[in-house]
Protein backbone atom coordinates (compact mmCIF):
# COMPACT_ATOMS: atom_id res chain seq x y z
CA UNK A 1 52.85 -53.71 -39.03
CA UNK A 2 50.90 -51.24 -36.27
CA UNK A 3 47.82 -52.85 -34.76
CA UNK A 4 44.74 -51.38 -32.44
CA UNK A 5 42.42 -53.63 -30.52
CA UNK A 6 39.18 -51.63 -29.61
CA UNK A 7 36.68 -53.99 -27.55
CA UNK A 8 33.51 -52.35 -26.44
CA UNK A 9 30.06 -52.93 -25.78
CA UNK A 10 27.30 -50.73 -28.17
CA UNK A 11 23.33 -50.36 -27.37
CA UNK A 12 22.81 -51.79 -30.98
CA UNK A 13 24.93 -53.68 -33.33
CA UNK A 14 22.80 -52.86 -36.02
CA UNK A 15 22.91 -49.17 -34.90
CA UNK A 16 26.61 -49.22 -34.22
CA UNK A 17 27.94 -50.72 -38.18
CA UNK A 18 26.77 -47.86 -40.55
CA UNK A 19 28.36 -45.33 -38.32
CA UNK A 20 31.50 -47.56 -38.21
CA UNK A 21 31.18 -48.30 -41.41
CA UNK A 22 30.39 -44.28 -42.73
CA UNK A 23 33.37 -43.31 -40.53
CA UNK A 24 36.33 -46.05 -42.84
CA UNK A 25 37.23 -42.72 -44.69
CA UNK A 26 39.05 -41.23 -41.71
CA UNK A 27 40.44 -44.30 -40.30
CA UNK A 28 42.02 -44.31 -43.88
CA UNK A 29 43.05 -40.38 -44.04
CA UNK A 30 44.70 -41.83 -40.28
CA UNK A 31 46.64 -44.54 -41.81
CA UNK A 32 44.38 -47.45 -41.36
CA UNK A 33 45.09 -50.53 -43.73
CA UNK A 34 41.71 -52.36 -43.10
CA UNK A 35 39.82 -53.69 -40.12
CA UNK A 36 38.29 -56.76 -39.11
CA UNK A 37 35.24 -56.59 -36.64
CA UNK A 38 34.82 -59.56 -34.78
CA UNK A 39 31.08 -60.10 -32.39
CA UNK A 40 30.74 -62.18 -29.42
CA UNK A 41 28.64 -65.15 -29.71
CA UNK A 42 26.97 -64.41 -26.56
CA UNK A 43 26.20 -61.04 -26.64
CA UNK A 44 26.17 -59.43 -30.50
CA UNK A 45 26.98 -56.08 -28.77
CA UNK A 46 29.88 -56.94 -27.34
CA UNK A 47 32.41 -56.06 -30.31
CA UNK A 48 35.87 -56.51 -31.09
CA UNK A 49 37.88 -54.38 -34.21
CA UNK A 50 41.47 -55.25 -34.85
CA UNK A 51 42.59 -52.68 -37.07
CA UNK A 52 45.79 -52.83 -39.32
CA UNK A 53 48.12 -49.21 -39.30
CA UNK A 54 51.02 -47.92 -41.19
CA UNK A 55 52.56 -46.88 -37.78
CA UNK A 56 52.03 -46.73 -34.15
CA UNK A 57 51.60 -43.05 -33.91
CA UNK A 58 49.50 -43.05 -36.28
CA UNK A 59 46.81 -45.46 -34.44
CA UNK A 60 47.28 -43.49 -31.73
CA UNK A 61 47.08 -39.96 -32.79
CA UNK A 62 43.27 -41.71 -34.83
CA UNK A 63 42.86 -43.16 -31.19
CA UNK A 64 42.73 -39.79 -29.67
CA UNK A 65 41.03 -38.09 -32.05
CA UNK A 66 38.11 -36.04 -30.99
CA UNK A 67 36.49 -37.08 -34.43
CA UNK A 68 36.68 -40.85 -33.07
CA UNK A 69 34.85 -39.87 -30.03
CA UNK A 70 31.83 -37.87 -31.65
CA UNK A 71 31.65 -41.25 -33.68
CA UNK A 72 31.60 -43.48 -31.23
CA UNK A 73 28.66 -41.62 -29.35
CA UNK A 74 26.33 -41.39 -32.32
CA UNK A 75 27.31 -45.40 -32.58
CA UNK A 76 26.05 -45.74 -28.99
CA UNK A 77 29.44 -47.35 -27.67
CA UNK A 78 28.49 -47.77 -23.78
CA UNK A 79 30.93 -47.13 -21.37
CA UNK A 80 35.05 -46.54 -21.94
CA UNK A 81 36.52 -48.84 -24.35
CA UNK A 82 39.25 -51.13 -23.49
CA UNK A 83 42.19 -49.85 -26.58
CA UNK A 84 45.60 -51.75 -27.44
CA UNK A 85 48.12 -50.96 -29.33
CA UNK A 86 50.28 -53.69 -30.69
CA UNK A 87 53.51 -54.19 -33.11
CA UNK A 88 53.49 -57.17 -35.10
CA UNK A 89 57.00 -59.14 -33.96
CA UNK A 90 56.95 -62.19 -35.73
CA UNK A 91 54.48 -63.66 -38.76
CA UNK A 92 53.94 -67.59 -38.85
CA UNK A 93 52.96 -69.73 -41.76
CA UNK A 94 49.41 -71.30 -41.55
């Protein structure tokens, strides 16, 4: 399994989710299996989205996208977003 980190800071949480939300469609056109979005206690705009992919060049090729981008500004993402790509190497039992 193909994973992408995003963390970035938005102007407005509740600004940021419907446009994340409305834009699920093309992660899933891209290959995305599902995302969870994680918020930090501290600061609610200060998000984290691990995203599960069918492939690595797939996450990337979404990553780059400029469809990604125009979504992010109407979102109000501030500043560049810190993006990892990851390959799952080993699963443990809970």
């Amino acid at each position: 399994m193909a994973y992408l980190i995003v963390h970035h800071t938005v102007e407005d949480y509740d600004q940021w989710k419907p446009v994340f939300d409305g834009h699920a469609s093309a992660r899933k056109e891209h290959g995305s299996k599902g995302a969870q979005v994680l918020r930090s206690v501290q600061n609610p705009n200060e998000i984290v989205s691990v995203f599960e992919w069918d492939s690595i060049e797939n996450a990337q090729a979404f990553a780059s996208s400029p469809g990604l981008r125009e979504a992010m500004q109407n979102a109000g993402v501030i500043g560049r977003p810190e993006v990892i790509f990851l390959e799952e190497t080993d699963r443990q039992p809970a």
